[in-house]
PDB file of N, CA and C in Angstrom:
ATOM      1  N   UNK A   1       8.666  23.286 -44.034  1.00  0.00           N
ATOM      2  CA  UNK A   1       9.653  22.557 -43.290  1.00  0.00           C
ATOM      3  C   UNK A   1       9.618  21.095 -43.729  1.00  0.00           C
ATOM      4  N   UNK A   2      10.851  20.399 -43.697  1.00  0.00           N
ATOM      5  CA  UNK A   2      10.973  19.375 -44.388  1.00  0.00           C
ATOM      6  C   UNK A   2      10.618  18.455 -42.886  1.00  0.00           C
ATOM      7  N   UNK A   3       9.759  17.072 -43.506  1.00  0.00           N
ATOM      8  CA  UNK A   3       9.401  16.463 -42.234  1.00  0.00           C
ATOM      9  C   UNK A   3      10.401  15.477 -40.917  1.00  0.00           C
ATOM     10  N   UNK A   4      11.556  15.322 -41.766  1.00  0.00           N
ATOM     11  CA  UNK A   4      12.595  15.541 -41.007  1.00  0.00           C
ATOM     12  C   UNK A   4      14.058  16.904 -40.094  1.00  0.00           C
ATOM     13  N   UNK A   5      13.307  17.997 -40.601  1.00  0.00           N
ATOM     14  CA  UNK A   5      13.871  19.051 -40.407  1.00  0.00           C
ATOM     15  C   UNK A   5      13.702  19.331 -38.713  1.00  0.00           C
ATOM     16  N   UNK A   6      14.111  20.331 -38.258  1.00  0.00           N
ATOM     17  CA  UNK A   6      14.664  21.211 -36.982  1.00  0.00           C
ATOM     18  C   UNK A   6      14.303  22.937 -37.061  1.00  0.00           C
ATOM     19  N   UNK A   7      13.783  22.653 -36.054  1.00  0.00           N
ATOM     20  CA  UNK A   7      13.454  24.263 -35.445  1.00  0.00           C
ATOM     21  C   UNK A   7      14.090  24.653 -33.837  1.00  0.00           C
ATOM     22  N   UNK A   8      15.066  26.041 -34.180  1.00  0.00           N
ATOM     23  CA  UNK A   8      15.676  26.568 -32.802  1.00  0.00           C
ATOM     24  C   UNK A   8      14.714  27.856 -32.486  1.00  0.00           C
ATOM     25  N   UNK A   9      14.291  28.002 -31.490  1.00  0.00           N
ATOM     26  CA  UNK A   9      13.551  28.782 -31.216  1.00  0.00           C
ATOM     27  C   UNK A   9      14.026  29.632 -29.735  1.00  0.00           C
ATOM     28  N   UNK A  10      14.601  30.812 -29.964  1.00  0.00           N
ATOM     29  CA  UNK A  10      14.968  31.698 -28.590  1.00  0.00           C
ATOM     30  C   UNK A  10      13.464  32.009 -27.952  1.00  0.00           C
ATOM     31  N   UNK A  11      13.775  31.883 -26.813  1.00  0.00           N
ATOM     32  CA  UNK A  11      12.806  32.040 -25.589  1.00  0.00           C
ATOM     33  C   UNK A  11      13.255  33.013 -24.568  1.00  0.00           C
ATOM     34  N   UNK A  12      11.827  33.073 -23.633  1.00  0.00           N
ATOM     35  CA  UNK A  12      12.399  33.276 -22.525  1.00  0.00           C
ATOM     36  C   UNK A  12      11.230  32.640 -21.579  1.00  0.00           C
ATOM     37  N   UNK A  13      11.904  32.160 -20.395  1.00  0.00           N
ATOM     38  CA  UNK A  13      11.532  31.465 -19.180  1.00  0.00           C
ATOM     39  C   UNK A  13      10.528  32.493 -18.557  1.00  0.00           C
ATOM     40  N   UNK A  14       9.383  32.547 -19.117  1.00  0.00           N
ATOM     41  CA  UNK A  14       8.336  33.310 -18.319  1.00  0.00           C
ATOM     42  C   UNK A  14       6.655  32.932 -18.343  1.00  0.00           C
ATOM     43  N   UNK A  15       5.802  33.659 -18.478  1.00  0.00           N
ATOM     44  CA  UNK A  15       4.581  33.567 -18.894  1.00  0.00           C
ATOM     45  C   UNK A  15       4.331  33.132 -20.490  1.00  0.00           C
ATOM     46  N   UNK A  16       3.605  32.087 -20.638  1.00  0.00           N
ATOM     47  CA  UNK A  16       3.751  31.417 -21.610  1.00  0.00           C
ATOM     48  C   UNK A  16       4.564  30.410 -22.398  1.00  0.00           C
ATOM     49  N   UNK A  17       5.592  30.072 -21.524  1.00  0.00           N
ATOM     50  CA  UNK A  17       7.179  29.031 -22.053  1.00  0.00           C
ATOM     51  C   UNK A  17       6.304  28.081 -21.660  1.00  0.00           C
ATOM     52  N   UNK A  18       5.448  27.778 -20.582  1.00  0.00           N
ATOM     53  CA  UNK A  18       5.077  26.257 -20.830  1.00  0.00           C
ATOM     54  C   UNK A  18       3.920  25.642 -21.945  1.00  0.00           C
ATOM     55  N   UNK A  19       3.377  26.793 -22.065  1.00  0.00           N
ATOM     56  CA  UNK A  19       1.828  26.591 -23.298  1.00  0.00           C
ATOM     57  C   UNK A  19       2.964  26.493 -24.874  1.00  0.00           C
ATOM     58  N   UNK A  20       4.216  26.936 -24.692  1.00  0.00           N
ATOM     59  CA  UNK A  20       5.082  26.884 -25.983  1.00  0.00           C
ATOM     60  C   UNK A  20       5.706  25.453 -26.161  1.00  0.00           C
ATOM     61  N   UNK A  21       6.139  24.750 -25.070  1.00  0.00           N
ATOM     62  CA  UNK A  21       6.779  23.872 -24.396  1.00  0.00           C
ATOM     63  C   UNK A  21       5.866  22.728 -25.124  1.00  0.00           C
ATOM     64  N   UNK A  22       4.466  23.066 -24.491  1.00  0.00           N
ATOM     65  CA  UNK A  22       3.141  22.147 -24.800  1.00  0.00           C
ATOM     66  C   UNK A  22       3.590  21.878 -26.165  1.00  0.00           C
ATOM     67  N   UNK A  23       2.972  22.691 -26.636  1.00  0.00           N
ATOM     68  CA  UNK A  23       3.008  22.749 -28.510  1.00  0.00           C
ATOM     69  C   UNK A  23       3.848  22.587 -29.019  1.00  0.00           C
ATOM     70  N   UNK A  24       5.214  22.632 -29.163  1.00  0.00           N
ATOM     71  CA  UNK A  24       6.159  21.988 -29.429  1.00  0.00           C
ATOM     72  C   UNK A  24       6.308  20.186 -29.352  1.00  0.00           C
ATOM     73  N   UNK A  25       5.963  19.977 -28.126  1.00  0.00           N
ATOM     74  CA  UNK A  25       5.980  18.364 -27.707  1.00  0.00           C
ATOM     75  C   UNK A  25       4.843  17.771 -28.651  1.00  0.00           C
ATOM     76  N   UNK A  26       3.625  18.534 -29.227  1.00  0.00           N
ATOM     77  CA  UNK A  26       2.612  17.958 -30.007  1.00  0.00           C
ATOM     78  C   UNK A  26       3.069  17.693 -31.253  1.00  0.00           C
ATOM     79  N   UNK A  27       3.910  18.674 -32.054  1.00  0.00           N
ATOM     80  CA  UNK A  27       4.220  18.575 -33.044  1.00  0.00           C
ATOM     81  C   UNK A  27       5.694  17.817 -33.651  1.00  0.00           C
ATOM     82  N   UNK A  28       6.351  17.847 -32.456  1.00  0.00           N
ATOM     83  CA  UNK A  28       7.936  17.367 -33.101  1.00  0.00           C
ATOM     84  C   UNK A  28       8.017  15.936 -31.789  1.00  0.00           C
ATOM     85  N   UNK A  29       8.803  15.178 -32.619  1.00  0.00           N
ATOM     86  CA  UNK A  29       9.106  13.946 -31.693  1.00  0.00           C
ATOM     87  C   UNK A  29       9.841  14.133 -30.557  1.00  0.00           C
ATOM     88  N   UNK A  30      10.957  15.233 -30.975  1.00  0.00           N
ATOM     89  CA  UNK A  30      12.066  15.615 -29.720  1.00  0.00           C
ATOM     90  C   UNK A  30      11.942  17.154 -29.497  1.00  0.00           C
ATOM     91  N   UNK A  31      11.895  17.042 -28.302  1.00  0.00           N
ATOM     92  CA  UNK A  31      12.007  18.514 -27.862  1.00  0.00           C
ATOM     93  C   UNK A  31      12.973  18.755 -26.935  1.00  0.00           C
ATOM     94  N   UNK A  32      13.686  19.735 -26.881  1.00  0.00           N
ATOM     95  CA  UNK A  32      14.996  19.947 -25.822  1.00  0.00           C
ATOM     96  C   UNK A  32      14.897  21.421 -25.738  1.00  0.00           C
ATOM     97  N   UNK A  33      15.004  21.778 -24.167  1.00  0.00           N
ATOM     98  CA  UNK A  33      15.244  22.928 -24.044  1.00  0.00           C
ATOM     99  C   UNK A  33      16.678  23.156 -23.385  1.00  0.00           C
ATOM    100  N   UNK A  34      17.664  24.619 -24.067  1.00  0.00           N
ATOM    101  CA  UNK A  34      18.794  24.419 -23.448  1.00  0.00           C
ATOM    102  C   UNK A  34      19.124  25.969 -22.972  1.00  0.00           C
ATOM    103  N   UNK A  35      19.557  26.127 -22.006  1.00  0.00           N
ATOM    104  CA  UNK A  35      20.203  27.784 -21.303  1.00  0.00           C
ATOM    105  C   UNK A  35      22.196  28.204 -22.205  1.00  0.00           C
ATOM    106  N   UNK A  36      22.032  28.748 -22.662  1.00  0.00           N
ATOM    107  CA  UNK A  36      23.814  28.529 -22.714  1.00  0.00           C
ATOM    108  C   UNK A  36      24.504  29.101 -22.177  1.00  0.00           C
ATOM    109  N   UNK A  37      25.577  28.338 -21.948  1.00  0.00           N
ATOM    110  CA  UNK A  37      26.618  28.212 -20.595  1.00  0.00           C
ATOM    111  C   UNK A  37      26.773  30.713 -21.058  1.00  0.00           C
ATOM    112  N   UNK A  38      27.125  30.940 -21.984  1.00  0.00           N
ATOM    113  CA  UNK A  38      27.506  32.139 -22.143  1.00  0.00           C
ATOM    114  C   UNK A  38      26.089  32.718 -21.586  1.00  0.00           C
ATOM    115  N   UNK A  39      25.105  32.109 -21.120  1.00  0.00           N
ATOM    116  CA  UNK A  39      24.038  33.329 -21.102  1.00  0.00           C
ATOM    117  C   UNK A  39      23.949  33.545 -19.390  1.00  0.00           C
ATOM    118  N   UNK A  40      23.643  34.950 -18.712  1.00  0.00           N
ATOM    119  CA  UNK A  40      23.492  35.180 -17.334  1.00  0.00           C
ATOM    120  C   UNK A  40      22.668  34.091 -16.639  1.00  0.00           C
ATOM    121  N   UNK A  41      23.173  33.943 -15.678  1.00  0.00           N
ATOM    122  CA  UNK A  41      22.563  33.540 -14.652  1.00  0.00           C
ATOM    123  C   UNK A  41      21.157  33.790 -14.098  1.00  0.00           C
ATOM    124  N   UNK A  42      21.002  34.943 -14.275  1.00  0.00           N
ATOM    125  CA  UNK A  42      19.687  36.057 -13.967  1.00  0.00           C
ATOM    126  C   UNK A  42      18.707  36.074 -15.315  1.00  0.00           C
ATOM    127  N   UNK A  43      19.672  35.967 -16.410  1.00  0.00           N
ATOM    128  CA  UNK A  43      18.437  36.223 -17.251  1.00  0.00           C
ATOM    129  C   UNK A  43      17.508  34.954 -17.868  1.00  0.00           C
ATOM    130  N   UNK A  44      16.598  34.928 -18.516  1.00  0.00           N
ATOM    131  CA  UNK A  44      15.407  34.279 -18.606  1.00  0.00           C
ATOM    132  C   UNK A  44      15.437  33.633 -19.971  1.00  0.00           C
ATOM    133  N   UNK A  45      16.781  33.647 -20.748  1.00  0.00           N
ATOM    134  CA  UNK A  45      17.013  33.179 -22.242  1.00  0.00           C
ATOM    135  C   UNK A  45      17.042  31.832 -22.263  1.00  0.00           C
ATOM    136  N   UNK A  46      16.068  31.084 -23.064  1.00  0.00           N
ATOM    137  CA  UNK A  46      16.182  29.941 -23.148  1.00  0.00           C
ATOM    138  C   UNK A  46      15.647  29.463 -24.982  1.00  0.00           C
ATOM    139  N   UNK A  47      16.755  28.397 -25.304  1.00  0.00           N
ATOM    140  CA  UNK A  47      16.728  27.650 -26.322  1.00  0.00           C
ATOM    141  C   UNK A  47      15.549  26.919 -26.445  1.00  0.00           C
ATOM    142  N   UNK A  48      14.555  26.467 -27.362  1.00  0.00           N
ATOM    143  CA  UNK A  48      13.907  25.594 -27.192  1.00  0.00           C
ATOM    144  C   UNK A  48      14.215  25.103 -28.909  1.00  0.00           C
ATOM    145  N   UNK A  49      14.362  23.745 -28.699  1.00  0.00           N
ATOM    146  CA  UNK A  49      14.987  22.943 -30.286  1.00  0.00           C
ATOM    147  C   UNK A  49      13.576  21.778 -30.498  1.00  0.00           C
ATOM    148  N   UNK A  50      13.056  21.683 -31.854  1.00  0.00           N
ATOM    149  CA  UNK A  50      12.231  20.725 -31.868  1.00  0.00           C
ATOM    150  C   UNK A  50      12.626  19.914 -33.305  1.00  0.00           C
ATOM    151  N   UNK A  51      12.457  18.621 -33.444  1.00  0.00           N
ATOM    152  CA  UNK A  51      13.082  18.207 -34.365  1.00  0.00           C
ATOM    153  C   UNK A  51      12.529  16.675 -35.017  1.00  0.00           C
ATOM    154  N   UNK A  52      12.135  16.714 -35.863  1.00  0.00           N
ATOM    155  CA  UNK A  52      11.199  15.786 -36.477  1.00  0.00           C
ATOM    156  C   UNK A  52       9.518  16.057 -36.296  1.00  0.00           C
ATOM    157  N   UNK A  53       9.253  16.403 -37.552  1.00  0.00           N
ATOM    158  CA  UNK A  53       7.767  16.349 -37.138  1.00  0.00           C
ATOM    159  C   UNK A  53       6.824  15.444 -36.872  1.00  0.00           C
ATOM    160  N   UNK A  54       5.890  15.209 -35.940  1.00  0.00           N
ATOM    161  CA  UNK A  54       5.173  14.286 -35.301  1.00  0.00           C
ATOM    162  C   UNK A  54       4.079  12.922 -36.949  1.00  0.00           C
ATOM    163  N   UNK A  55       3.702  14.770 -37.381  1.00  0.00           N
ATOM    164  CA  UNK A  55       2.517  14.049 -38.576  1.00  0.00           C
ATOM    165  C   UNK A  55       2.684  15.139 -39.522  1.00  0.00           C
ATOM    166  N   UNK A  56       3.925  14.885 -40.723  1.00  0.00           N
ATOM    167  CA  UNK A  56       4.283  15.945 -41.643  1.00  0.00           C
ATOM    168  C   UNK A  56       2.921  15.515 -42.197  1.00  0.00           C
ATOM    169  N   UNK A  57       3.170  16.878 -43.394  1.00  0.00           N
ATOM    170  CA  UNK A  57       1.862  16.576 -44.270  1.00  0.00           C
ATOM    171  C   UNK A  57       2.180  16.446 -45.802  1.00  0.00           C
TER     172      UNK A  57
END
């Protein structure tokens, strides 16, 4: 991955989204998580986008 590059990562809102959440925030400067408007109400799908790496190598 280029050290300005982007990662989209499908989720879901359960056991383990926050230890993912964690690790994400360590490695990339921005992290955003997003639901999309097309996805249920009920279900547990979530976007997580990370973007710039913290300490490329």
């Amino acid at each position: 991955m280029k050290p300005t590059g982007s990662v989209l990562v499908k989720c879901f809102n359960g056991t383990g989204y926050n230890e993912l959440v964690h690790k994400f925030r360590a490695e990339f400067k921005t992290v955003m998580s997003k639901k999309p408007k097309a996805s249920r109400d009920k279900s547990s799908e979530i976007f997580l986008l990370g973007k710039v790496l913290k300490n490329p190598q």
